[in-house]
Protein backbone atom coordinates (compact mmCIF):
# COMPACT_ATOMS: atom_id res chain seq x y z
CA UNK A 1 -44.39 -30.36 73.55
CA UNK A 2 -41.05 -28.87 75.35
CA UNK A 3 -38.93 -31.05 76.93
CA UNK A 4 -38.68 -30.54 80.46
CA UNK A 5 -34.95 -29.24 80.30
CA UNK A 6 -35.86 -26.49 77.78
CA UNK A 7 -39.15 -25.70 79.73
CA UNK A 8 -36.53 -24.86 83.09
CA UNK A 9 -33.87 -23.18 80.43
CA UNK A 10 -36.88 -20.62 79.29
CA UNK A 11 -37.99 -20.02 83.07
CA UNK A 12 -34.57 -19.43 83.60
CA UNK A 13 -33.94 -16.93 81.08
CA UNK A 14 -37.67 -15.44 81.32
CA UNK A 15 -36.73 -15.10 85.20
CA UNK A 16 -33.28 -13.28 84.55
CA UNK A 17 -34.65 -10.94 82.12
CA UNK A 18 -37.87 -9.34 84.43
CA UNK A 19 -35.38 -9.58 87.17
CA UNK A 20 -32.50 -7.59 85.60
CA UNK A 21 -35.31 -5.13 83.91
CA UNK A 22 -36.94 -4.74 86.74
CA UNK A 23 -33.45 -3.52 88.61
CA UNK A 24 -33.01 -1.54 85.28
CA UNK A 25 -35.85 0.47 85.64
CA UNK A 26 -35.24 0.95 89.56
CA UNK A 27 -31.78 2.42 88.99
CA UNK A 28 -33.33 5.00 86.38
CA UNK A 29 -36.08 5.93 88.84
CA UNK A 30 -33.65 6.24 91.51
CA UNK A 31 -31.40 8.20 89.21
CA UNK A 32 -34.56 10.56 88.23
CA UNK A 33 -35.99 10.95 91.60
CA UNK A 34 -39.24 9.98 89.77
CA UNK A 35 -41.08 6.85 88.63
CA UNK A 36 -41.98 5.99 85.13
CA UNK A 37 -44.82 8.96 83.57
CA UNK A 38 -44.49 11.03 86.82
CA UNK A 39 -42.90 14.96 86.46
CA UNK A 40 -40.89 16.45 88.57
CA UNK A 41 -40.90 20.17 89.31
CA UNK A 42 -37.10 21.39 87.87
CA UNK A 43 -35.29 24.08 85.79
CA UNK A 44 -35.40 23.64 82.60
CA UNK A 45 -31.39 23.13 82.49
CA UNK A 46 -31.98 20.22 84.68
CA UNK A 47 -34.73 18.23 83.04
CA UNK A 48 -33.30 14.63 82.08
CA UNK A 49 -36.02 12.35 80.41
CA UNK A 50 -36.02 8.76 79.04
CA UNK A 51 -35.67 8.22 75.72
CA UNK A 52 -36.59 4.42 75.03
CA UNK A 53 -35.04 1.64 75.44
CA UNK A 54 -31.53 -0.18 74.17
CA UNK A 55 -31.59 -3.76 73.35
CA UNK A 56 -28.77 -5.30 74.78
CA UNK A 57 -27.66 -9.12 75.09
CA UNK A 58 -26.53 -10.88 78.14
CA UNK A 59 -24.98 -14.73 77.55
CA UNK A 60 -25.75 -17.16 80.05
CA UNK A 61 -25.60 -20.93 80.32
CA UNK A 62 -28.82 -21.27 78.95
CA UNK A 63 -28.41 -19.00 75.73
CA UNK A 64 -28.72 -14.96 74.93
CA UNK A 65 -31.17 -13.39 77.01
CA UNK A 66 -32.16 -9.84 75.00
CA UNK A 67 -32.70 -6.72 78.25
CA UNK A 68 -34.08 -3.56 77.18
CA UNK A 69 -31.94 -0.70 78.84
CA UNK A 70 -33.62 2.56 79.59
CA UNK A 71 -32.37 5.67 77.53
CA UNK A 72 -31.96 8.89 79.12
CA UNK A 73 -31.32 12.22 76.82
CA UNK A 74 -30.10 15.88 78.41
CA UNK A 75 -27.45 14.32 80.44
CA UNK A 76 -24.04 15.85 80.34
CA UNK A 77 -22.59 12.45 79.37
CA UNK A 78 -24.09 9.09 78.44
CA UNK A 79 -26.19 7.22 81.00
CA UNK A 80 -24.29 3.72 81.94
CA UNK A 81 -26.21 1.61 83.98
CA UNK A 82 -24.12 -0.18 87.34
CA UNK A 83 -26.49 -2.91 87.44
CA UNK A 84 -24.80 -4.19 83.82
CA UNK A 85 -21.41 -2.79 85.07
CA UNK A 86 -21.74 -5.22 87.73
CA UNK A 87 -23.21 -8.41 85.86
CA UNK A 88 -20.52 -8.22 82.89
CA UNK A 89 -21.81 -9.21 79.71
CA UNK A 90 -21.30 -13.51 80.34
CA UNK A 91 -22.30 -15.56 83.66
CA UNK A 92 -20.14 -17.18 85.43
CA UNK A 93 -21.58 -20.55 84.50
CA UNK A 94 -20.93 -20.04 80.96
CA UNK A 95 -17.14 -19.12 81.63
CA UNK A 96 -16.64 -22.30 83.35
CA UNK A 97 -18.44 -24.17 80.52
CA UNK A 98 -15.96 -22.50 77.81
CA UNK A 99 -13.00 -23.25 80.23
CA UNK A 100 -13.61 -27.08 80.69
CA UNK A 101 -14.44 -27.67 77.03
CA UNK A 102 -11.47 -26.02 75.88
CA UNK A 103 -9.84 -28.48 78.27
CA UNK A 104 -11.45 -31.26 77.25
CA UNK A 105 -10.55 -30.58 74.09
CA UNK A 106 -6.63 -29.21 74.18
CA UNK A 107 -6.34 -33.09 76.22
CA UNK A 108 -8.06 -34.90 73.65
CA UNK A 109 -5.76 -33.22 71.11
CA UNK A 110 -8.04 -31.90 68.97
């Protein structure tokens, strides 16, 4: 049976992850002017489709949590999503965890 701490550390992270793909995928619609499987009439110069997904890592508090980052090919220059631009790659929460163990730790003398 999970304990009841990991059961609300895997909501947690399950919760982050649909939210954060979920913005993901919004952001490359919005980007597109299309949704996910739809066409748009364009020139052929101008056609930018996805091209799978990235796996990339964010570290919280409660561990790793793996995103999948859309691809896009035929753009002039590498797609790089705001939504991670704005999230960083570590929570806040985790900083502060770092910070007061190194703390703890540099008083201790260790």
């Amino acid at each position: 049976m999970i304990a009841r701490k990991d059961l609300l550390g895997l909501i947690l992270k399950k919760s982050l992850q649909k939210t954060v793909q979920e913005l993901l995928e919004k952001e490359i619609e919005k980007k597109l002017g299309r949704g996910y499987y739809e066409r748009k009439e364009e020139t052929e110069s101008d056609q930018i489709y996805r091209n799978g997904y990235e796996t990339r890592k964010i570290k919280t508090a409660e561990g790793k949590v793996n995103i999948e980052v859309p691809q896009l090919r035929n753009t002039p220059e590498p797609h790089r999503s705001d939504v991670l631009k704005l999230m960083g790659k570590r929570s806040a929460e985790l900083e502060r965890i770092v910070t007061e163990m190194y703390v703890r730790d540099y008083q201790r003398g260790i």
